[in-house]
Protein backbone atom coordinates (compact mmCIF):
# COMPACT_ATOMS: atom_id res chain seq x y z
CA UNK A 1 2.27 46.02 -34.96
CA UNK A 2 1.51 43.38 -37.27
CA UNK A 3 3.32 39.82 -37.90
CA UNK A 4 2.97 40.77 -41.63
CA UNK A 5 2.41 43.78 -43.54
CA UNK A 6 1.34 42.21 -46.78
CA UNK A 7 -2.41 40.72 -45.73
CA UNK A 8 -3.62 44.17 -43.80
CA UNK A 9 -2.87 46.06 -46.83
CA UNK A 10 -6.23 44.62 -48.53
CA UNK A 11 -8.35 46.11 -45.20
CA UNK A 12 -6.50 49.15 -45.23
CA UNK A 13 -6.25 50.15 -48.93
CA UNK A 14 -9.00 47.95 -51.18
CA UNK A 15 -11.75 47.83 -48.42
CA UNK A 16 -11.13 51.45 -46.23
CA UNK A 17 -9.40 53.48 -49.01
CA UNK A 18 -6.08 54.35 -47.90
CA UNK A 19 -3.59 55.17 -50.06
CA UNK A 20 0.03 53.94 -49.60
CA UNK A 21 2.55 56.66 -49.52
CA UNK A 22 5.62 55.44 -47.67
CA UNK A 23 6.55 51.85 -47.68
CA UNK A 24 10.21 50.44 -46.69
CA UNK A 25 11.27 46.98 -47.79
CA UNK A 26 12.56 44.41 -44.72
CA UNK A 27 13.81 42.06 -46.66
CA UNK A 28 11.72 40.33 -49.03
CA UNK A 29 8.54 41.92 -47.38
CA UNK A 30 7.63 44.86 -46.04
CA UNK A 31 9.02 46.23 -42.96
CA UNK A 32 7.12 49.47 -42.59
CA UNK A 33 4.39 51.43 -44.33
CA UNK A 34 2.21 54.55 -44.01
CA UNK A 35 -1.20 54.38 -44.99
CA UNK A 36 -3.26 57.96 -45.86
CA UNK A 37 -6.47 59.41 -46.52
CA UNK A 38 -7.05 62.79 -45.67
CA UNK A 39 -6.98 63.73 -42.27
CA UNK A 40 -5.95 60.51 -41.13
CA UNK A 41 -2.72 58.70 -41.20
CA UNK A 42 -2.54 54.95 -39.88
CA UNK A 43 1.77 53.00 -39.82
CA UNK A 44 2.16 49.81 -39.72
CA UNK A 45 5.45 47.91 -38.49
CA UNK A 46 6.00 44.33 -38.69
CA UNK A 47 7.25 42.46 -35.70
CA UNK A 48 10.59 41.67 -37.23
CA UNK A 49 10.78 45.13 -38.52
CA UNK A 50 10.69 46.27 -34.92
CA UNK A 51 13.04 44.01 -33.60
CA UNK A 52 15.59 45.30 -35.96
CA UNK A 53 14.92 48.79 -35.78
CA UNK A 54 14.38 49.00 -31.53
CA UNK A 55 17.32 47.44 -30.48
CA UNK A 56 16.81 46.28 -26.72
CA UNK A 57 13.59 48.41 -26.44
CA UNK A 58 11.83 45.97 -29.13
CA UNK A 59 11.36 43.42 -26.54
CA UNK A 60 9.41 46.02 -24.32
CA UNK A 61 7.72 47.74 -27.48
CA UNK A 62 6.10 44.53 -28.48
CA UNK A 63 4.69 43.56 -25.22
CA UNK A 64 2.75 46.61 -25.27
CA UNK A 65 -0.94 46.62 -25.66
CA UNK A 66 -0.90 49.48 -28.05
CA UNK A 67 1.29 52.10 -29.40
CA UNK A 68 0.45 55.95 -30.17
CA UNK A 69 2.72 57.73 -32.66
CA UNK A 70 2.17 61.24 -32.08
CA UNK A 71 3.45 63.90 -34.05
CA UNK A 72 3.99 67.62 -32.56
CA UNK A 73 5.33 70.92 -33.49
CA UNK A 74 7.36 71.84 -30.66
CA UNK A 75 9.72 68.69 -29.78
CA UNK A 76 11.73 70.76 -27.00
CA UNK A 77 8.84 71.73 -25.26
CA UNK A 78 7.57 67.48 -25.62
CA UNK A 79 10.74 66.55 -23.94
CA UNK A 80 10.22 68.40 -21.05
CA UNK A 81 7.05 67.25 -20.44
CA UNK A 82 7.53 63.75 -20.89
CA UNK A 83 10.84 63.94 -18.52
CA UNK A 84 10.94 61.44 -15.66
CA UNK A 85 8.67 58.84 -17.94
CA UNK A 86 10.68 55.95 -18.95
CA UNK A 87 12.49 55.71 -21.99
CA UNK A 88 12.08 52.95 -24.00
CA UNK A 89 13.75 54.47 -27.18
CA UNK A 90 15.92 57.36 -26.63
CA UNK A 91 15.36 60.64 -28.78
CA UNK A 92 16.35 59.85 -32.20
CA UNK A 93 16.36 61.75 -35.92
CA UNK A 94 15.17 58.62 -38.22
CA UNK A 95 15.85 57.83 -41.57
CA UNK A 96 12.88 59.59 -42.68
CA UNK A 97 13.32 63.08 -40.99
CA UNK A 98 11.18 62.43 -37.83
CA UNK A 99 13.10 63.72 -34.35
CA UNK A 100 11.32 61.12 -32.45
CA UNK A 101 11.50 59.85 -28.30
CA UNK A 102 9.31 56.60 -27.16
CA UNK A 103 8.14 56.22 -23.53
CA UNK A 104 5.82 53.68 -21.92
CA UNK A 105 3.03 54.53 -19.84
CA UNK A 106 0.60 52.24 -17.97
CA UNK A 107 0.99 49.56 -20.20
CA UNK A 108 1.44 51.40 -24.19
CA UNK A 109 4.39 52.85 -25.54
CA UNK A 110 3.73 56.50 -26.92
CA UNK A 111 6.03 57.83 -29.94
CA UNK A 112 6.43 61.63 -29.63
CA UNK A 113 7.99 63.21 -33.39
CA UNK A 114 8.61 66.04 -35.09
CA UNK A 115 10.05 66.63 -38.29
CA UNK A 116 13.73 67.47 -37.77
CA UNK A 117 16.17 69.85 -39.71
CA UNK A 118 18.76 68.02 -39.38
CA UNK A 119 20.08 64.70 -41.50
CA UNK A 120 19.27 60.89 -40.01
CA UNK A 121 21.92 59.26 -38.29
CA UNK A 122 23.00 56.29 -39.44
């Protein structure tokens, strides 16, 4: 979570060598990009970004001391094990092909994904 996208991007790409591969525009700014270098992958959101895009939960996602995004192979088997948590963002397929549920726990929010077969929702 960052209150702009635009400044970290001369940390994360000029000084650390990431590459940009996915950015999405939020107006005149960015809302949302992934950063890359192999074997590590690093998204950042911008606060208003979040707001938009969480609904209700954004309230509870930015209050959070950190978030983990973690992608998986088997999303069934993730929802199972995460049932009884609580639900900030119910199970989802985004705009980019990720199947995705949020929870918080002790504090973070964790992002559980995997890439769906099915088309986004609108």
């Amino acid at each position: 979570m960052v209150d702009e996208i635009e400044p970290s991007l001369k940390l994360w790409i000029n000084q650390l060598g990431f590459e940009k591969i996915v950015e999405v525009p939020e107006g005149d700014k960015l809302g949302f990009v992934i950063l890359q270098k192999p074997g590590v992958e690093v998204m950042l959101q911008s606060r208003p970004s979040i707001r938009k895009d969480a609904g209700a939960a954004a309230e509870i996602m930015l209050k959070a001391s950190s978030h983990l995004y973690i992608e998986v192979e088997d999303f069934a088997d993730v929802l199972k094990r995460v049932a009884g948590a609580e639900v900030v963002v119910p199970e989802r397929t985004t705009f980019y092909g990720m199947r995705e549920i949020w929870i918080r726990e002790a504090g973070y929010v964790l992002g559980f994904a995997a890439r769906s077969q099915a088309p986004a929702q609108a």
